[in-house]
Protein backbone atom coordinates (compact mmCIF):
# COMPACT_ATOMS: atom_id res chain seq x y z
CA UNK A 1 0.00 0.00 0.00
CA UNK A 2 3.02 2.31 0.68
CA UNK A 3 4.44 1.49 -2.80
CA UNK A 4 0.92 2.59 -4.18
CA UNK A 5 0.09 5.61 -2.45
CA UNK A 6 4.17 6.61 -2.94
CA UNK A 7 3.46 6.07 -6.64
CA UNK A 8 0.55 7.73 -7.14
CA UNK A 9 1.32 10.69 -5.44
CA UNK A 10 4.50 11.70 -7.72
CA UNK A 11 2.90 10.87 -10.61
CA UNK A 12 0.38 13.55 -9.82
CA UNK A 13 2.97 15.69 -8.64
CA UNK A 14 4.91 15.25 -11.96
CA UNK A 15 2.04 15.18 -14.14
CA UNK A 16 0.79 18.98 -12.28
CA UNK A 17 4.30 20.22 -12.74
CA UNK A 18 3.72 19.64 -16.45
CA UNK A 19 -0.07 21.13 -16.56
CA UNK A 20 1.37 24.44 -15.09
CA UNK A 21 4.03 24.39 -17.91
CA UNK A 22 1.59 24.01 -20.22
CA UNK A 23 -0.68 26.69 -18.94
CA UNK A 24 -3.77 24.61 -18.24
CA UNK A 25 -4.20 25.96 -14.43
CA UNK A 26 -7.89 24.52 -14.42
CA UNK A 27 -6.58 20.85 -14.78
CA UNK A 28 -3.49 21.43 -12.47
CA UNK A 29 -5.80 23.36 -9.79
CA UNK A 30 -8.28 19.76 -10.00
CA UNK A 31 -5.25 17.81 -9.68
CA UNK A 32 -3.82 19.75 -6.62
CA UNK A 33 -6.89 18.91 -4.91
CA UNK A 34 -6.49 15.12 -5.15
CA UNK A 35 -2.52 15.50 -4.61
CA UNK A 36 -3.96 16.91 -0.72
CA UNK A 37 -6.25 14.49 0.08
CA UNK A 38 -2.93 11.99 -0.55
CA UNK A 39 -0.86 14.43 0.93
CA UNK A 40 -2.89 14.11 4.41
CA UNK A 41 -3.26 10.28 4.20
CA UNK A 42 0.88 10.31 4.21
CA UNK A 43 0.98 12.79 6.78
CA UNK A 44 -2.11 10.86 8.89
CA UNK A 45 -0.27 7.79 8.57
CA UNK A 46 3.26 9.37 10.07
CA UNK A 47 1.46 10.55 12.67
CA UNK A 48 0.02 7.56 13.90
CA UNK A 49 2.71 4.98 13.27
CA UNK A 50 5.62 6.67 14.24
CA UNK A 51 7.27 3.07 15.13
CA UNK A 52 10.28 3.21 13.50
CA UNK A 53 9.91 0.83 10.05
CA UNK A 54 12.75 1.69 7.91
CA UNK A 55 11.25 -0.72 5.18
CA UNK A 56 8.15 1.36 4.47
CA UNK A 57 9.28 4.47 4.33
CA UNK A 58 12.07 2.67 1.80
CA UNK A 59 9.07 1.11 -0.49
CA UNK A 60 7.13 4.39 -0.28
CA UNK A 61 10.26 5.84 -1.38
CA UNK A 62 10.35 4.22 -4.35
CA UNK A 63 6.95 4.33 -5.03
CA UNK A 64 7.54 7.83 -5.29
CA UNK A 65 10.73 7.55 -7.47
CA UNK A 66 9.27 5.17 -10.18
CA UNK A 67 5.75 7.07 -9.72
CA UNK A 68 8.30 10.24 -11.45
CA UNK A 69 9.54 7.73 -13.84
CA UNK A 70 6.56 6.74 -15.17
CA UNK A 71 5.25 9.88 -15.51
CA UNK A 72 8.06 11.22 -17.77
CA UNK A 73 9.05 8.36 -19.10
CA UNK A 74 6.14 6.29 -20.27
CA UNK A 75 3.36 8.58 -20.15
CA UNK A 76 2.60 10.28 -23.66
CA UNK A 77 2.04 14.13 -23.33
């Protein structure tokens, strides 16, 4: 689920990075509103399992790093 929820939000990250170079502020703004509700699901989760679990905050890490990947590599603009 880490790996997931890593992934997903840098692809949106990436892919609203791109909208705003583009100019289409409507789509990036729609975007930026899903990006928080993952945003506060990271932070919620933090928060409440502060154990210390060095392997998922390694998978979420690269969920986040192929989540970027994906998004510039593979995803046709």
């Amino acid at each position: 689920m880490y790996f997931a929820v890593g992934f997903l939000e840098m692809f949106m990250a990436t892919q609203r990075t791109y909208w705003i170079s583009k100019g289409r502020s409507r789509a990036a703004a729609l975007l930026v509103f899903f990006e928080s509700f993952v945003a506060m699901f990271v932070i919620y989760q933090v928060a409440t399992n502060l154990n210390n679990n060095f392997l998922l905050i390694a998978v979420y890490s690269v969920g986040n790093a192929i989540g970027t990947y994906v998004n510039l590599e593979k995803v046709p603009f």
